[in-house]
Protein backbone atom coordinates (compact mmCIF):
# COMPACT_ATOMS: atom_id res chain seq x y z
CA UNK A 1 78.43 94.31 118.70
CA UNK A 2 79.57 97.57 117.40
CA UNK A 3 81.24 97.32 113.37
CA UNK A 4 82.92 100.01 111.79
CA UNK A 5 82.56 99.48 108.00
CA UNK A 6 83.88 101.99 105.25
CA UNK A 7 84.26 102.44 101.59
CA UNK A 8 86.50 104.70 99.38
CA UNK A 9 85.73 107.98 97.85
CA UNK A 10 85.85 107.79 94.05
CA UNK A 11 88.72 107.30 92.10
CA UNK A 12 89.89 106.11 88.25
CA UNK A 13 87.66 109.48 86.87
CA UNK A 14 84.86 107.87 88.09
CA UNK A 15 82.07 110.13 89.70
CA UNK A 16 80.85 107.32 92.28
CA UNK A 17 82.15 104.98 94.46
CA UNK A 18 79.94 101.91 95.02
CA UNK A 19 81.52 101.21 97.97
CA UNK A 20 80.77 104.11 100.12
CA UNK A 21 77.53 104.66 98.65
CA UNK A 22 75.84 101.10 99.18
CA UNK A 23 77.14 101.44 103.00
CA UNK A 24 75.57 104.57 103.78
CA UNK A 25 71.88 103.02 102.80
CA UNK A 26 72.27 100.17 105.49
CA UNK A 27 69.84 99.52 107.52
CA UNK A 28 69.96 96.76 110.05
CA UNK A 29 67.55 95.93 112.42
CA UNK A 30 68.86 94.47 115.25
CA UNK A 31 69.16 96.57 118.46
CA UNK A 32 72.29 94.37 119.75
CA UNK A 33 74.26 95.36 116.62
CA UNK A 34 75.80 98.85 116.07
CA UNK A 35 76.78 99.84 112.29
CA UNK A 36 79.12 102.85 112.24
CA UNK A 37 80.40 104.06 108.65
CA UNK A 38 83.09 106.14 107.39
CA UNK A 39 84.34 107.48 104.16
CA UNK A 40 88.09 106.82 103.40
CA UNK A 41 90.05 108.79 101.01
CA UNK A 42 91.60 106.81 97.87
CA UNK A 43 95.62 107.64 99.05
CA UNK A 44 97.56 104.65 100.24
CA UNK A 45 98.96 105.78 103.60
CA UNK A 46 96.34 108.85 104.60
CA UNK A 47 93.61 105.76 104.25
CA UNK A 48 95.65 104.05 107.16
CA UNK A 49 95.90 107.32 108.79
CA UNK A 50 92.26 107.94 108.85
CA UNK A 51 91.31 104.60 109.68
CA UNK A 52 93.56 104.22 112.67
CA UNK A 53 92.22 107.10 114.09
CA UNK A 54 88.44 105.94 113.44
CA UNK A 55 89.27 103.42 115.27
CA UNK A 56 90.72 104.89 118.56
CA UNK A 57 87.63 107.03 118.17
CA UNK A 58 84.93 104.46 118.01
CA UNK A 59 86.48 101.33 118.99
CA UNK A 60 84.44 98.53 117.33
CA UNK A 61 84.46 94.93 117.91
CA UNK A 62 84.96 94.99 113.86
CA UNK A 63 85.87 96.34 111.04
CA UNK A 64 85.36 95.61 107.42
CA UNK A 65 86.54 97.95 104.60
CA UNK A 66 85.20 97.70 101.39
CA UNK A 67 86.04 98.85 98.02
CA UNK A 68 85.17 98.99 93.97
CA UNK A 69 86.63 96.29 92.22
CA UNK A 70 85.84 97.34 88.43
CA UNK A 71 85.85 94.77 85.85
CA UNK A 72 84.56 91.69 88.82
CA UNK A 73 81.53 90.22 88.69
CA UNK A 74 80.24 89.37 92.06
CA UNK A 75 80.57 90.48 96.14
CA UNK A 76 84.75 89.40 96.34
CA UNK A 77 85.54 88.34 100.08
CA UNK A 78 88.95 89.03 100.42
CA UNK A 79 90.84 86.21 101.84
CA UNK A 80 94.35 88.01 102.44
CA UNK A 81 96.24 91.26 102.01
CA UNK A 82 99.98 91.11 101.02
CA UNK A 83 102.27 93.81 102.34
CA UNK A 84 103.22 95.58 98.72
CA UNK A 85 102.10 98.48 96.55
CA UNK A 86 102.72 98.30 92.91
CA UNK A 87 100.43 101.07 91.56
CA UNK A 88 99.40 100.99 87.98
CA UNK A 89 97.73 104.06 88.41
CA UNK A 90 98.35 107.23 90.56
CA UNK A 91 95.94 106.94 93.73
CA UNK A 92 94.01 110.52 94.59
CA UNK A 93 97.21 112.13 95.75
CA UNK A 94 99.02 111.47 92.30
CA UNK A 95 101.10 109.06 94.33
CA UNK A 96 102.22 105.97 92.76
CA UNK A 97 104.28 103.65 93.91
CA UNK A 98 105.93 100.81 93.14
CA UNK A 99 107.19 97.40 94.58
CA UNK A 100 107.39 99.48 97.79
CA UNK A 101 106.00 97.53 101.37
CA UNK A 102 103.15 99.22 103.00
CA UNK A 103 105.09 98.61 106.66
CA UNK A 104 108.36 97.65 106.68
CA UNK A 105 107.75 95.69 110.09
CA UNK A 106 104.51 94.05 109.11
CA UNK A 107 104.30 90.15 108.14
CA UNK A 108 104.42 89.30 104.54
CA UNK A 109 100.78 89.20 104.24
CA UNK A 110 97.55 89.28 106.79
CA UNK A 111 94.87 86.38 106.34
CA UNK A 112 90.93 88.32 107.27
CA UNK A 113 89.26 87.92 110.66
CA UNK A 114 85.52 87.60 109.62
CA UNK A 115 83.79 84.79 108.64
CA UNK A 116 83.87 84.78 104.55
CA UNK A 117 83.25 81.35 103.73
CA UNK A 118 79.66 81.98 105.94
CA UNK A 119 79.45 85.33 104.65
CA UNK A 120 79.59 83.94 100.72
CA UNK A 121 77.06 81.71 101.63
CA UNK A 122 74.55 83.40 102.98
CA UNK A 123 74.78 86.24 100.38
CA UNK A 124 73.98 83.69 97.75
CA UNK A 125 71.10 81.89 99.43
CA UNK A 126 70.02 85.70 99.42
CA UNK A 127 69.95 85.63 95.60
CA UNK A 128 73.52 87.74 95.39
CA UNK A 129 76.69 86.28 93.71
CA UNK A 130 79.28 85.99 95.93
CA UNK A 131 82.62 84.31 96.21
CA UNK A 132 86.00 84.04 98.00
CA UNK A 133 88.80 85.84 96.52
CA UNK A 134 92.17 85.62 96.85
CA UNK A 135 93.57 88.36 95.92
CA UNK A 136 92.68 92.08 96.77
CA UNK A 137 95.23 93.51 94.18
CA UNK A 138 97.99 95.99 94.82
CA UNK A 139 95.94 99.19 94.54
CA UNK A 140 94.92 101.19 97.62
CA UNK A 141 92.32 98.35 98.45
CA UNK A 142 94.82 95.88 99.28
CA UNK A 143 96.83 98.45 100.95
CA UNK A 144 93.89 99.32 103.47
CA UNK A 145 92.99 95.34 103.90
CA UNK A 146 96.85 95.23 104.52
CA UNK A 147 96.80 98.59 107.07
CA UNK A 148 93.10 97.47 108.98
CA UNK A 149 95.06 93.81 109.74
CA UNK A 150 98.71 95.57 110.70
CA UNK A 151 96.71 97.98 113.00
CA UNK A 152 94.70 94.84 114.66
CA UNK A 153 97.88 92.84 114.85
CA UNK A 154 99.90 95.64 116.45
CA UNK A 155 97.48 97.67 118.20
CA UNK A 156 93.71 95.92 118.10
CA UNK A 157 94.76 92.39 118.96
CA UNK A 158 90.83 91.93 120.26
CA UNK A 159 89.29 93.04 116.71
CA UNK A 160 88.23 91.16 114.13
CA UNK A 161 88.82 92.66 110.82
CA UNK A 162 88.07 91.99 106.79
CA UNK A 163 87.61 93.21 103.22
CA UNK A 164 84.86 93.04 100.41
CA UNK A 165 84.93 94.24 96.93
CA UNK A 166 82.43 95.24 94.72
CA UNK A 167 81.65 95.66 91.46
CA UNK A 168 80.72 99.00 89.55
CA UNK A 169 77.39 100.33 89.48
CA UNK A 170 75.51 99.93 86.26
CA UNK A 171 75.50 103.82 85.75
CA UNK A 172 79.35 103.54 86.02
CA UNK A 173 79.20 101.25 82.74
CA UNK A 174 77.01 102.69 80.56
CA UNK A 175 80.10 103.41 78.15
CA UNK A 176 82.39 101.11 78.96
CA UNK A 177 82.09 97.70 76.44
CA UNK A 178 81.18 94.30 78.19
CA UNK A 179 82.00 95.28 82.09
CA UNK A 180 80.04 93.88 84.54
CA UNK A 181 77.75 95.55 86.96
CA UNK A 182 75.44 95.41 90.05
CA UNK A 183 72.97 97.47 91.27
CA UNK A 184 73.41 99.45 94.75
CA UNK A 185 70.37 98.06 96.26
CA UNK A 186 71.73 94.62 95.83
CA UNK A 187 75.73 95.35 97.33
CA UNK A 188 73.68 97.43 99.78
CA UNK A 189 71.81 93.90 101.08
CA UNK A 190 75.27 92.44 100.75
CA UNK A 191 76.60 94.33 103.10
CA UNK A 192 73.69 93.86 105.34
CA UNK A 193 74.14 89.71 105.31
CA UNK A 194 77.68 90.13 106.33
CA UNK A 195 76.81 92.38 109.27
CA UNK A 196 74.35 89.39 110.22
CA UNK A 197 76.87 86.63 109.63
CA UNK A 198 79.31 88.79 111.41
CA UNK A 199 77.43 89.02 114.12
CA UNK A 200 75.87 85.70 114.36
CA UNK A 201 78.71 83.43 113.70
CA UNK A 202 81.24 82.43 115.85
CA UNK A 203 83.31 80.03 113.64
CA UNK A 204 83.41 79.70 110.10
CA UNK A 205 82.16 76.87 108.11
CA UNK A 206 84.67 75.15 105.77
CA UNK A 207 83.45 74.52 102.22
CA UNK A 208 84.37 75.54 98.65
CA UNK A 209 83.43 79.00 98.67
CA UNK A 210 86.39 80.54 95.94
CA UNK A 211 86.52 80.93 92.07
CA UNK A 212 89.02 78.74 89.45
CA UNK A 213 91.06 81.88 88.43
């Protein structure tokens, strides 16, 4: 099984990305599984742009994009992506839109491929908060959860395709008052149990795996 997994270059004024960072250090060993990673720029359309063209150039069997979630608490699986931008802040190309659709011929929102409810459990039986989310905002995350299930739907009907947040890194909060953080080594073993579930499971087990709010 070849997955393509990739994170986000920084963005906010921060100097780091957790994302990208914690997926360069994987390490899986497991000769039938092939791990290929790629940096994405914070811009809503480019990150399509990039991606789609990863894609044609590796063709996985998955992909899963991942990005930094500031202010959460846990590993988010992201349960859908809804086909709108409403930008509270300009992404790396000082664009910001608003209430605009990310494709005007795409569905009204795109439900993930990969196995979260067996992903979110097997991170926590590995000692790492995890939970369901649904809702990936309307930041360049959602709009790249949103572009990786448009592509599949329109051009990669045989991939299977997701999206994870993460929290910020606890050097990322070292001035910033009551914000939650995890360390790289533990979103880096995240990351690893999802390529295992990923590749391991077939269907996914139903059980409450989401948060109240």
């Amino acid at each position: 099984m070849k997955i393509l997994i990739t994170g986000f270059d920084p963005f906010g004024g921060e100097n780091v990305n957790p994302s990208y960072e914690a997926i360069k250090k994987i390490s899986i060993n497991n000769p039938s599984i092939e791990v290929i990673t790629k940096e994405l720029p914070t811009v809503f359309k480019k990150s399509i742009e990039v991606l789609d063209e990863t894609i044609e150039s590796v063709k996985p069997d998955v992909v899963v994009c991942t990005g930094q979630a500031g202010g959460r608490f846990d590993i988010s699986l992201e349960r859908v992506g809804i086909n709108i931008i409403d930008a509270r802040i300009p992404d790396n190309d000082g664009d910001q839109p608003v209430d605009e659709n990310i494709f005007k011929d795409g569905q009204e929102a795109y439900f993930s491929t990969i196995p979260i409810k067996a992903i979110v459990k097997n991170m926590r039986e590995n000692g790492i908060p995890a939970s369901v989310s649904n809702t990936a905002g309307t930041f360049v995350c959602n709009c790249i959860f949103y572009g990786a299930m448009y592509l599949i739907d329109k051009k990669y009907p045989d991939i299977k395709g997701g999206f994870v947040h993460v929290p910020f890194l606890p050097e990322q909060v070292t001035e910033k008052v009551n914000i939650p953080s995890m360390s790289l080594e533990n979103i880096t073993r995240a990351f690893e149990v999802m390529i295992e579930t990923i590749a391991t499971t077939d269907k996914d087990i139903k059980e409450i795996g989401g948060t109240i709010s």
